[in-house]
Structure formats: C-alpha cells, structure tokens
Protein backbone atom coordinates (compact mmCIF):
# COMPACT_ATOMS: atom_id res chain seq x y z
CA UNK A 1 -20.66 58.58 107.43
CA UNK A 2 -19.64 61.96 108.50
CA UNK A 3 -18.91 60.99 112.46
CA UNK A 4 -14.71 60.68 113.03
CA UNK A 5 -13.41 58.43 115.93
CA UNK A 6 -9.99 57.96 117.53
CA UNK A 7 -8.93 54.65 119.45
CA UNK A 8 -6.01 55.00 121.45
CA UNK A 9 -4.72 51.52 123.39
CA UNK A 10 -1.55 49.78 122.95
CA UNK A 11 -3.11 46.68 122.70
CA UNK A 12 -3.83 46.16 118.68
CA UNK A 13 -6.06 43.17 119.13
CA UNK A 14 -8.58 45.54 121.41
CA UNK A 15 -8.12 48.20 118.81
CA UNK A 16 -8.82 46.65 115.92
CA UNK A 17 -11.50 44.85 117.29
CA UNK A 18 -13.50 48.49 118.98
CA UNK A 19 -12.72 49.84 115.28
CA UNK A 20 -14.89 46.61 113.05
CA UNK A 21 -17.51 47.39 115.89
CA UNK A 22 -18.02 51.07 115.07
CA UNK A 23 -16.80 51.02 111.13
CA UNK A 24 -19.93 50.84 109.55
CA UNK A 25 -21.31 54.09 111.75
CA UNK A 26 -18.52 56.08 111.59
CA UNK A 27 -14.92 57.15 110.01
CA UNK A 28 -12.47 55.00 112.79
CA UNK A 29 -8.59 56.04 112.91
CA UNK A 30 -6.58 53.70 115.92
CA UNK A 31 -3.42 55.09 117.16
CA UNK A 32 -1.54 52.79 119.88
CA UNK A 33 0.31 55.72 121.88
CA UNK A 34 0.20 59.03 123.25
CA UNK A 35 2.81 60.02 120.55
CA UNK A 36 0.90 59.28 117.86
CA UNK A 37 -2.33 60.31 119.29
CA UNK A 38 -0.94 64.23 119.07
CA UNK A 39 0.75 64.20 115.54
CA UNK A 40 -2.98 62.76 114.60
CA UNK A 41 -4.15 65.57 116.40
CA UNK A 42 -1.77 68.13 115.47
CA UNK A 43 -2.39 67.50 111.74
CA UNK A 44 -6.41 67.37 112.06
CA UNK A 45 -8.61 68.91 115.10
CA UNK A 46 -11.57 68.04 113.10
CA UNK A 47 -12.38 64.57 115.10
CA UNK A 48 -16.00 63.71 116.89
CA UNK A 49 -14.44 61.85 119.81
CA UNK A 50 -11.31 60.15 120.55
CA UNK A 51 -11.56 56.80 123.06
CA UNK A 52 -8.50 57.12 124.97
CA UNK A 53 -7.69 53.48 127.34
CA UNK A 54 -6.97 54.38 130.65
CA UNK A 55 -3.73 52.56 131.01
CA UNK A 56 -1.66 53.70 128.38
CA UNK A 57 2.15 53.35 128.07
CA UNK A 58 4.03 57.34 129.08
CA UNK A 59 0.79 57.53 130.90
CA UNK A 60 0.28 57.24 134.73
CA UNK A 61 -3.59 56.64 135.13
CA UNK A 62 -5.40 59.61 134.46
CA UNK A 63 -2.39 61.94 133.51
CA UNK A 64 -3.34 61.46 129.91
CA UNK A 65 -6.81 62.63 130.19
CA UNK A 66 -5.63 65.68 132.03
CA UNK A 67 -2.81 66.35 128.69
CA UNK A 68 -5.86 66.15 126.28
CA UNK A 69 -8.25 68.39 128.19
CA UNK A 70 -5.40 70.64 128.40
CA UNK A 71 -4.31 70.80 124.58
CA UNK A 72 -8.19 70.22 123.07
CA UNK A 73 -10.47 71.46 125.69
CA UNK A 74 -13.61 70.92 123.09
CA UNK A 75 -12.54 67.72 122.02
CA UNK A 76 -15.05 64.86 123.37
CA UNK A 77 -12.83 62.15 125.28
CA UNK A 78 -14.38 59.21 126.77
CA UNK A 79 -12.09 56.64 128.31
CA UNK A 80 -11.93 52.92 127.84
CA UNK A 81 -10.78 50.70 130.59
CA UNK A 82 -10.66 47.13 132.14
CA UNK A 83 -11.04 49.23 135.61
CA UNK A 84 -14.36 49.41 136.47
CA UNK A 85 -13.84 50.96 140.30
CA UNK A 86 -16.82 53.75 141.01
CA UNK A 87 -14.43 55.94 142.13
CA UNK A 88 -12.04 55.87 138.90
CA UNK A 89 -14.70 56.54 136.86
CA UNK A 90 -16.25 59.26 138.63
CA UNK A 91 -12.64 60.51 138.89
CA UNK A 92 -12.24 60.74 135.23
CA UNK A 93 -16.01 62.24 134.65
CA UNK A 94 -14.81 65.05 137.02
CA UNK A 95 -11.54 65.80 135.06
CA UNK A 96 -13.42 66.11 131.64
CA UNK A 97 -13.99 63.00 130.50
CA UNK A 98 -17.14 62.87 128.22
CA UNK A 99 -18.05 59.10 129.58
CA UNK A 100 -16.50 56.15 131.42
CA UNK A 101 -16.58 52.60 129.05
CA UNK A 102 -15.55 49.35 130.45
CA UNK A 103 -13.96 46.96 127.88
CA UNK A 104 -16.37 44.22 129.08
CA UNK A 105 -19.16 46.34 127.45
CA UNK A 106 -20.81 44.67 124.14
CA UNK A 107 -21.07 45.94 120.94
CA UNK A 108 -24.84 47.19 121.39
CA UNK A 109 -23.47 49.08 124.46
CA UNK A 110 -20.64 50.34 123.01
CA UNK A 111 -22.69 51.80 120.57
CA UNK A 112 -25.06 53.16 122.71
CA UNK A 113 -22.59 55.07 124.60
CA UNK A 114 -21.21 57.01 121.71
CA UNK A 115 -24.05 57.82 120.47
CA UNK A 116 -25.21 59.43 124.24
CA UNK A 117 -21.85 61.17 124.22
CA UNK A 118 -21.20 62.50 120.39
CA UNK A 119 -25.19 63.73 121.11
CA UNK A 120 -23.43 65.67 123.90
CA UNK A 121 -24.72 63.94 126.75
CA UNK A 122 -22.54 61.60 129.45
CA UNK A 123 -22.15 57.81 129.39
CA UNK A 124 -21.74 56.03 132.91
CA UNK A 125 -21.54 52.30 132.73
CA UNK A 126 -24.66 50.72 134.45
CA UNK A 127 -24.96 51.26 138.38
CA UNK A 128 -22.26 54.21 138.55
CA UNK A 129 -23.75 57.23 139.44
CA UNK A 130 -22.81 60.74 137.77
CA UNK A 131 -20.81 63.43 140.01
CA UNK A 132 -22.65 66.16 141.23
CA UNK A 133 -20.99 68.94 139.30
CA UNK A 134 -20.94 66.74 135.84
C-alpha cells in the first residue's frame, strides 16, 4: 500500500466513511480543519493527494484551495463537495484543483477518480466539461 491520502471535512461521519472506502487501496489520514490539515502538512510533504471539501469551516468557498496551491504547489488536491454547479467545478479545475468529486459519487466512482488523478490525469464528474486551459 504505498499510495497516502488526506480527507479534510468537518463532518466526521463523511470522513470516516470516504476513509473505509479507500483503506484497503491506500494509507488514509482524515483531518477535520484547515488547522490541522497544515501541521499534517508541515510535519510530512510526502502525501499522494489530499481531498479537501469545499465548504470548510475558516474557509470561504474556494479560498482554501487557493492557500494549498499556494503553500504545496505539487501537491495533488481534488475537492469534495455536495455542490455540483458546472461553473464551481470548472472554477476550482482552473485554480489548481487536480479533479472536482461530488459526495453523491459511489464507491466504484470514487475510486475511479483517484486513480485518474494520482495517475496524473483530471477527474470531472460525468457531463462537466474540462476548461480549456486545464
């Protein structure tokens, strides 16, 4: 199991949940804050992808996307999110998100999508076209 995977949402139930889906493919680690997301961080770089929820508390939508592409600019972030408005998602895509993931998704698509992204590619959920420039 050498793959390394951070959840970040403040919801525990939705954390611990995304972590028994992806546990037996990969080393999971679930923070529930920003906070705690960078002492994680700050004490290990050495992480495949971290799945950051789009509504996070000390957040405002996208602003904590923006802090992690600033502070780990090679770090793979895909974001996780209830929202599943076309133009949210292609708004994160364009600031450096690594793919878009709607909490509706099932565990077969979940999968699916980290595998596209720690394989370096981008995950869209179905019928969401990628931006131009991504």
């Amino acid at each position: 199991m050498d793959r390394r995977i951070l959840i970040v949402d403040d919801h525990p139930l939705f954390r611990t949940a995304l972590g028994q889906t992806l546990m037996d493919s990969a080393e999971i680690r679930e923070v529930g804050d920003l906070p705690a997301l960078h002492k994680v961080l700050e004490a290990d770089r050495e992480w495949d992808l971290v799945l950051l929820d789009l509504n996070m508390p000390g957040a405002d939508g996208l602003s904590g996307l923006l802090l992690l592409r600033a502070e780990y600019p090679a770090l793979p972030i895909m974001i996780i999110s209830a929202v599943a408005a076309e133009g949210v998602i292609k708004q994160a895509l364009e600031l450096g998100a690594s793919g878009y993931l709607v909490k509706s998704a099932g565990p077969a698509e979940i999968r699916g999508a980290i595998d596209t992204v720690l394989s370096g590619g981008v995950h869209v959920p179905l019928g969401v076209g990628l931006p131009d420039d991504t």
